[in-house]
N, C-alpha and C. Protein backbone atom coordinates (compact mmCIF):
# COMPACT_ATOMS: atom_id res chain seq x y z
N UNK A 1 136.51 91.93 92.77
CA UNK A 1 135.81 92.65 93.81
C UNK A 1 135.33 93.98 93.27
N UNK A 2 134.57 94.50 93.63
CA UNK A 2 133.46 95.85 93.46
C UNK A 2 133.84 96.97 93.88
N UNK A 3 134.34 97.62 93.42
CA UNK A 3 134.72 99.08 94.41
C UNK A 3 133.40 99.64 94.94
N UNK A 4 133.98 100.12 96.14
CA UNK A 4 132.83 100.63 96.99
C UNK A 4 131.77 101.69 96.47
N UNK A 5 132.61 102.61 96.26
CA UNK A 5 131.66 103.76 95.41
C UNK A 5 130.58 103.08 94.29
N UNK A 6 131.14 102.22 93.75
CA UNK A 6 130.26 101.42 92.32
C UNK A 6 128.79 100.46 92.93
N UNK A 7 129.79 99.92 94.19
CA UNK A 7 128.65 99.17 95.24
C UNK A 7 127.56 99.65 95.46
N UNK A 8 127.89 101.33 96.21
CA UNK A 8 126.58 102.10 96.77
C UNK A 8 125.64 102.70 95.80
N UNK A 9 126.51 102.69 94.39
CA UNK A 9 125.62 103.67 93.85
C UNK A 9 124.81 102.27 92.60
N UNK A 10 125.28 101.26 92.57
CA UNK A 10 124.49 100.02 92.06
C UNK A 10 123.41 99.79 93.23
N UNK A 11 123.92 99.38 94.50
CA UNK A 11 122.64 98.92 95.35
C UNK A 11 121.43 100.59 95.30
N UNK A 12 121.89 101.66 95.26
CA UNK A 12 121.28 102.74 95.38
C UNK A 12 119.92 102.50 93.99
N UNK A 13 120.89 102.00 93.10
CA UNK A 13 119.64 102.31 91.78
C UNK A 13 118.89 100.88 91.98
N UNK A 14 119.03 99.80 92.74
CA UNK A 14 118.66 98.51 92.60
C UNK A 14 117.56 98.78 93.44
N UNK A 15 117.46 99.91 94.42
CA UNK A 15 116.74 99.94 95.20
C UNK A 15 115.28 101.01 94.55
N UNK A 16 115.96 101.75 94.11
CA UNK A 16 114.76 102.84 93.50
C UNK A 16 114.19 101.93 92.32
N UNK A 17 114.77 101.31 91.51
CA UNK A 17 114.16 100.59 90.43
C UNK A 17 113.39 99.85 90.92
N UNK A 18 113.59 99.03 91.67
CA UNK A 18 112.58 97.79 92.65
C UNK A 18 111.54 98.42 93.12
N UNK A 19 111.34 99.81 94.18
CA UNK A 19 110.59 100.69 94.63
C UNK A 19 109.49 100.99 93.37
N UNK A 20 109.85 101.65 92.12
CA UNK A 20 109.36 101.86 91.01
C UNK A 20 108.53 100.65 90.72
N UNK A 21 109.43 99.39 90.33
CA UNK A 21 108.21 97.89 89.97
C UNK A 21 107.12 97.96 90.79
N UNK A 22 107.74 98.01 92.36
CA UNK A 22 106.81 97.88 92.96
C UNK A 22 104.64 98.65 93.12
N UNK A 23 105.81 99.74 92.64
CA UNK A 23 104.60 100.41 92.60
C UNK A 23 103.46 100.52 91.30
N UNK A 24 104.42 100.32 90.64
CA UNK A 24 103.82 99.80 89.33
C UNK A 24 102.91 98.95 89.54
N UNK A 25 103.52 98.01 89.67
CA UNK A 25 102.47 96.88 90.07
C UNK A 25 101.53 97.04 91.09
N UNK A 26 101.40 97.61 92.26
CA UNK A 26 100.00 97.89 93.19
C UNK A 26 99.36 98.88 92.60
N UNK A 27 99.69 100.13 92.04
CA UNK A 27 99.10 101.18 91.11
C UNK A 27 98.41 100.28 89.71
N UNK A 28 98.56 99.17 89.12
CA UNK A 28 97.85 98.47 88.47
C UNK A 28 96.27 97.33 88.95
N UNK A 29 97.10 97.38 89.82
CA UNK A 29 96.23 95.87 90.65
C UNK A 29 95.18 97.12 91.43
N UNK A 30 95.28 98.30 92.12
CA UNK A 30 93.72 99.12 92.63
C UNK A 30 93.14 99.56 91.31
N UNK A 31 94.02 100.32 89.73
CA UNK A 31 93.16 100.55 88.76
C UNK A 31 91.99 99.35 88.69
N UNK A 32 92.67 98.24 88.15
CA UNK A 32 91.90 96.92 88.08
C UNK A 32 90.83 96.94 89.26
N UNK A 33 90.95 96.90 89.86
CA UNK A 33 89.94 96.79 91.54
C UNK A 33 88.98 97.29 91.32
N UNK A 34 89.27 98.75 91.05
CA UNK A 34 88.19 100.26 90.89
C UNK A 34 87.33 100.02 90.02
N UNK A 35 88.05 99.53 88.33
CA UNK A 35 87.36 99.50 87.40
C UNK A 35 86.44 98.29 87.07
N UNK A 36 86.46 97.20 88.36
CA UNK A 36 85.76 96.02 88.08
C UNK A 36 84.41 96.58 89.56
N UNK A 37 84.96 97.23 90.22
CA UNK A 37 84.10 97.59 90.75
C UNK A 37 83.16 98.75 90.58
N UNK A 38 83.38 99.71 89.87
CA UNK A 38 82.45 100.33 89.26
C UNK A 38 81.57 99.57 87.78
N UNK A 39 82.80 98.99 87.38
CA UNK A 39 81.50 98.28 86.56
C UNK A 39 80.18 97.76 86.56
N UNK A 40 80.87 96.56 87.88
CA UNK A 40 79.84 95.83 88.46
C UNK A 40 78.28 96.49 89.24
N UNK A 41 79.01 97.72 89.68
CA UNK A 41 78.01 98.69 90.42
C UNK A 41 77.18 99.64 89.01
N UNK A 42 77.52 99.95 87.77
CA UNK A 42 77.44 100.31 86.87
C UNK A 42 76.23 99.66 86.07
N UNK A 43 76.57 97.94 86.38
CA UNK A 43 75.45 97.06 85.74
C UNK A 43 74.42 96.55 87.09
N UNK A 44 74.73 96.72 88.03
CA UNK A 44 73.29 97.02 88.67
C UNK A 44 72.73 97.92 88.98
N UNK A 45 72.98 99.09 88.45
CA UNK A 45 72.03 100.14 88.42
C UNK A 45 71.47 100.73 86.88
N UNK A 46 72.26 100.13 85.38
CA UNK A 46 71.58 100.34 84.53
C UNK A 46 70.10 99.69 84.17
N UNK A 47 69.37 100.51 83.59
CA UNK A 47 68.20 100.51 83.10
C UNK A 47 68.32 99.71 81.64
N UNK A 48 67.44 98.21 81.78
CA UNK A 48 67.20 97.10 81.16
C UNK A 48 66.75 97.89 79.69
N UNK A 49 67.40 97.37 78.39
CA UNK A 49 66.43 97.93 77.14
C UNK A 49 65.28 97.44 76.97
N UNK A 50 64.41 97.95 76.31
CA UNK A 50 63.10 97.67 76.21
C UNK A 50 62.77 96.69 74.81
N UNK A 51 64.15 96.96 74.14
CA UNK A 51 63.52 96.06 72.80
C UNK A 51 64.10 94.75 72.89
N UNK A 52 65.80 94.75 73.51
CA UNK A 52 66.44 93.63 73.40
C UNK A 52 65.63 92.71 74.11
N UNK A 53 65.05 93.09 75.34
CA UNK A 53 64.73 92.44 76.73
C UNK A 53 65.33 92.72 77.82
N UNK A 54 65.87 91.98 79.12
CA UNK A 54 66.25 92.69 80.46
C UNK A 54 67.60 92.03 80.02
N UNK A 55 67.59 90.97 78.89
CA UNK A 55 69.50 90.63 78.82
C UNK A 55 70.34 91.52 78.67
N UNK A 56 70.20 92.57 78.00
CA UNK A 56 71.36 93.69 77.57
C UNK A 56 70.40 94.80 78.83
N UNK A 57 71.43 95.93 78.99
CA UNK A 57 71.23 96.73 79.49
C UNK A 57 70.97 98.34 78.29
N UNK A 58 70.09 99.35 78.61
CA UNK A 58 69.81 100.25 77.61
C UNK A 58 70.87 100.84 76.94
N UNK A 59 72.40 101.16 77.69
CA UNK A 59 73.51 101.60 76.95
C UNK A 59 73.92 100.82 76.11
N UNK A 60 74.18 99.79 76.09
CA UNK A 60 74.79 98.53 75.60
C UNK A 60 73.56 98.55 74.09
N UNK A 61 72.31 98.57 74.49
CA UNK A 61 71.33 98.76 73.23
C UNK A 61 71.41 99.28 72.44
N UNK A 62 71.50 100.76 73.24
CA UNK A 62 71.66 102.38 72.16
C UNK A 62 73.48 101.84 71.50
N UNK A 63 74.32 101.45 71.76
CA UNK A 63 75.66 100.96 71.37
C UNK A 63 75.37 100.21 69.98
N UNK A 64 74.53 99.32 70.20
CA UNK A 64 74.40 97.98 69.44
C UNK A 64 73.48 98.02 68.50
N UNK A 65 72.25 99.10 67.84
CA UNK A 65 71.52 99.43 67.48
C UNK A 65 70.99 100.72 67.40
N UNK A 66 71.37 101.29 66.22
CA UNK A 66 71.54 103.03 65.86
C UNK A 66 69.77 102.83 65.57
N UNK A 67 69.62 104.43 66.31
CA UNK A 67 68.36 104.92 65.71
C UNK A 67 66.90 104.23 66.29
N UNK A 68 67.49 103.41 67.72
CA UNK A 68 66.77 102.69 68.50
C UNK A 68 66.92 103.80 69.93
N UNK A 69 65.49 104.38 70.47
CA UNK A 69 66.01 105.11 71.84
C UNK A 69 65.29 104.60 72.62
């Protein structure tokens, strides 16, 4: 059997540690959210390159090809 004192202060940390995962994990899953949603909003408002064609977008150009503006 468990002495009591050992009880409260095990369920005590079982509880803050769990609290912690928890948040971990929803503090991951809105980064993810945010950053797929600005992306997405990111690539419909960039401006198409002019040399690749409208497949790449102009950042992605200037990225992929130095000395091209």
């Amino acid at each position: 059997m468990i002495p009591k004192p050992a009880r409260v202060l095990l369920t005590g940390a079982s509880l803050i540690l769990g609290g912690v995962f928890t948040l971990n994990i929803i503090s991951s899953a809105t980064i993810g959210a945010l950053r797929f949603a600005t992306e997405s909003k990111r690539r419909g408002v960039a401006v198409p390159c002019r040399y690749f064609g409208s497949g790449k977008t102009r950042h992605a150009c200037i990225l992929h090809s130095p000395g091209i503006e």
